[in-house]
N, C-alpha and C. Protein backbone atom coordinates (compact mmCIF):
# COMPACT_ATOMS: atom_id res chain seq x y z
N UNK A 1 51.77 -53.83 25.91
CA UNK A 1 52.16 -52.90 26.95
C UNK A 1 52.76 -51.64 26.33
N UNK A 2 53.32 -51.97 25.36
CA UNK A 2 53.95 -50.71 24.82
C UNK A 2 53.44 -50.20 24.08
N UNK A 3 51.92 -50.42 23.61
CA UNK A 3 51.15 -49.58 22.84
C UNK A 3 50.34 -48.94 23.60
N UNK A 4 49.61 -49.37 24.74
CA UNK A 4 49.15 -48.76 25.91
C UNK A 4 49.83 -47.98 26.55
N UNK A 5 51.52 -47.72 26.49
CA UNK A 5 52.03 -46.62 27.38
C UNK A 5 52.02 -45.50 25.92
N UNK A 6 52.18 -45.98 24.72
CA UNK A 6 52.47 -44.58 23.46
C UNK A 6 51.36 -44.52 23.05
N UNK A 7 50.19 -44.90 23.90
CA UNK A 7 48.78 -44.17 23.82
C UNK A 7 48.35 -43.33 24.73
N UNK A 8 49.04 -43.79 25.99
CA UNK A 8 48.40 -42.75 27.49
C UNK A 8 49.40 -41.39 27.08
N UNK A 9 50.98 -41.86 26.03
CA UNK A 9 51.19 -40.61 25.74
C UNK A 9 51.05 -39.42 24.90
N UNK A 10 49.64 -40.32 24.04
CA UNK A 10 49.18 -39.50 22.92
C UNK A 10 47.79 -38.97 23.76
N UNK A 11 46.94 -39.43 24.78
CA UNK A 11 45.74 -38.77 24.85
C UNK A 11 45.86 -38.49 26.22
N UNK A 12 47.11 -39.59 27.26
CA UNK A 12 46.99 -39.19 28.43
C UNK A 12 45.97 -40.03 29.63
N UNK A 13 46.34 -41.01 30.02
CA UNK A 13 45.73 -41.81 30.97
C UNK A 13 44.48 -41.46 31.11
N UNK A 14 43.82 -40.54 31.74
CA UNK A 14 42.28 -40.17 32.20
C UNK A 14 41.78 -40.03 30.94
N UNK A 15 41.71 -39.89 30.04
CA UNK A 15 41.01 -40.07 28.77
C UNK A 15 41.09 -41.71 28.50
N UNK A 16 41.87 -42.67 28.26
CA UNK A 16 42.11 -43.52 27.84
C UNK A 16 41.09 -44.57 28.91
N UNK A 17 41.30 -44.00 30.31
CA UNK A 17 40.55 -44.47 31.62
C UNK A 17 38.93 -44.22 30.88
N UNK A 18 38.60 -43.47 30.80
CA UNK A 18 37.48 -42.76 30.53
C UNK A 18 36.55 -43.65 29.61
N UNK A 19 37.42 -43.66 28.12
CA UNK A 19 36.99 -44.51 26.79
C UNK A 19 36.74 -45.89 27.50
N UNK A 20 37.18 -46.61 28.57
CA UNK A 20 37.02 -47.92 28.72
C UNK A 20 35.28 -48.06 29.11
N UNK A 21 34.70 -49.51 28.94
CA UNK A 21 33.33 -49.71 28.90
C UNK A 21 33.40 -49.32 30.29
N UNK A 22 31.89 -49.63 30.75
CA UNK A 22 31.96 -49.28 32.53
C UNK A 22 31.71 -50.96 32.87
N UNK A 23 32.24 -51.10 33.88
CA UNK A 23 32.31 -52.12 34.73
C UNK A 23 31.24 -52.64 35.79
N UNK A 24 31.06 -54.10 36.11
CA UNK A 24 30.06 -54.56 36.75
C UNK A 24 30.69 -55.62 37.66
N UNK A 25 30.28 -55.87 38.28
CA UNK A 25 30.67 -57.20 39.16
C UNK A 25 29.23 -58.29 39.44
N UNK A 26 29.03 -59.56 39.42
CA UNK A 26 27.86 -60.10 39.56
C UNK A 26 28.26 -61.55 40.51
N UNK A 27 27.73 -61.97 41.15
CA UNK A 27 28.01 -62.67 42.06
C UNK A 27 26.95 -63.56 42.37
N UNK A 28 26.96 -65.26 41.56
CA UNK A 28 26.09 -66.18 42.05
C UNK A 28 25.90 -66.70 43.49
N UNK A 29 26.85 -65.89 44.24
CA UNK A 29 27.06 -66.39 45.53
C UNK A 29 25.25 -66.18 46.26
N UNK A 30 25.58 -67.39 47.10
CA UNK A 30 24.44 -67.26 48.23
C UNK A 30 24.02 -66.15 49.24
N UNK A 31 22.89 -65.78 49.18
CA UNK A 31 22.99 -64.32 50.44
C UNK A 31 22.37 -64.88 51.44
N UNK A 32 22.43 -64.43 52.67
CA UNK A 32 21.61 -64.58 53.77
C UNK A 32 21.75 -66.17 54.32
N UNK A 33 22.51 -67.10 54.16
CA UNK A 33 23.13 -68.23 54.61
C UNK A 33 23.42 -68.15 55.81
N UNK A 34 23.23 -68.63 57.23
CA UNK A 34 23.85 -68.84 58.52
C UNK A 34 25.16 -69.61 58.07
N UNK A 35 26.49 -68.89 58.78
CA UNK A 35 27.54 -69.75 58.73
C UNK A 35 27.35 -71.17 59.08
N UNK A 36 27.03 -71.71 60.29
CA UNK A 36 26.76 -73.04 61.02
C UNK A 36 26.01 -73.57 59.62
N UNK A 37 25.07 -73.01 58.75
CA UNK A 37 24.68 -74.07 57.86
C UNK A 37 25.26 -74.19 56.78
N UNK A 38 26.16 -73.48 56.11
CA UNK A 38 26.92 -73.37 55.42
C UNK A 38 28.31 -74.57 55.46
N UNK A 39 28.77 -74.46 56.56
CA UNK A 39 29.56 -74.87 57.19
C UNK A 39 29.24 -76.88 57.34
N UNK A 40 27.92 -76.62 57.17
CA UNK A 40 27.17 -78.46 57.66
C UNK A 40 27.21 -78.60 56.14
N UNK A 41 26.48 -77.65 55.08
CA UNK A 41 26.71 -78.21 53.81
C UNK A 41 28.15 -78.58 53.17
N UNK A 42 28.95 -77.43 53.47
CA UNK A 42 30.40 -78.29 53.35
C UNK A 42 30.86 -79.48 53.92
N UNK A 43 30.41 -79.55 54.90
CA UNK A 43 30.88 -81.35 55.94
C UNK A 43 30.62 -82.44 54.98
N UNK A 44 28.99 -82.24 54.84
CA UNK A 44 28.19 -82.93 54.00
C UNK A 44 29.06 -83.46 53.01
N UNK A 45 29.06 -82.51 52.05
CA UNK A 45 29.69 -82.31 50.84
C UNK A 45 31.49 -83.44 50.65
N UNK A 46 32.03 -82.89 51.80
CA UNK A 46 33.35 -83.26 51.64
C UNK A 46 32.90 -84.72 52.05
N UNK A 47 32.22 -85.93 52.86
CA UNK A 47 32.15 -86.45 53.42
C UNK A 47 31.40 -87.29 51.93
N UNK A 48 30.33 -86.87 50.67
CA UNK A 48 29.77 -87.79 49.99
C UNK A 48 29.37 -86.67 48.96
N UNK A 49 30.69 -86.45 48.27
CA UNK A 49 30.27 -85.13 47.30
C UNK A 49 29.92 -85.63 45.94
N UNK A 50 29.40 -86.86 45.97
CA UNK A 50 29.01 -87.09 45.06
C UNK A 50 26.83 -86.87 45.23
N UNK A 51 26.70 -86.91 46.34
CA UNK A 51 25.49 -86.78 46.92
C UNK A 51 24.97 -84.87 46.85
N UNK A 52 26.01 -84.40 47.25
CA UNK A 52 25.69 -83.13 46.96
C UNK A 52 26.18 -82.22 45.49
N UNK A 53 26.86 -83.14 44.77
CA UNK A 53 26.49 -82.74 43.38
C UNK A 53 25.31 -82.96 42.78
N UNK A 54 24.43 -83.84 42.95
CA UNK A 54 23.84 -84.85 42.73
C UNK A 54 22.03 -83.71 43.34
N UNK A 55 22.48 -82.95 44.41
CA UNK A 55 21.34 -82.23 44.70
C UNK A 55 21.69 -81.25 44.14
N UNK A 56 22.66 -80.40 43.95
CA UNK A 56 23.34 -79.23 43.53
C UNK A 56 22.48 -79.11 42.05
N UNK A 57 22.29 -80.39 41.06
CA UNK A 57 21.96 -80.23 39.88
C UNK A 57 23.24 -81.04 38.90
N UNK A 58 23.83 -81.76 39.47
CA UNK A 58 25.00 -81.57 38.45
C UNK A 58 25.51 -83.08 38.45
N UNK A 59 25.03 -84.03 38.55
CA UNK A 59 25.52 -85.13 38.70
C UNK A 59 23.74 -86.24 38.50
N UNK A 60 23.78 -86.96 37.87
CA UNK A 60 24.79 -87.89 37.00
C UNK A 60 25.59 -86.50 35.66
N UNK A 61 26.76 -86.57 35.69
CA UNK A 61 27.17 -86.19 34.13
C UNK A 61 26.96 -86.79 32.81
């Protein structure tokens, strides 16, 4: 922390902002899902989540 503040006071925040890589965000999430089915896969799930690991890909371990 204290090399990051006696750097923003050697070049000055918006430069220091600047030098950083650029940023992405990526998101395995599901698109286009109806809540109501979403909602049944969680039931599912909580009710025999060993069954929906098991379709998910991920079970037997």
């Amino acid at each position: 922390m204290i090399m990051l503040l006696f750097a923003a006071d050697k070049k000055g925040i918006a430069k220091l902002v600047i030098g950083l890589p650029k940023r992405f965000t990526y998101s395995d999430r599901i698109q286009n899902l109806a809540t109501e089915k979403s909602k049944q896969i969680i039931e599912q799930g909580e009710k025999q989540p060993e069954a929906l690991l098991e379709k998910l890909g991920f079970f037997p371990l």
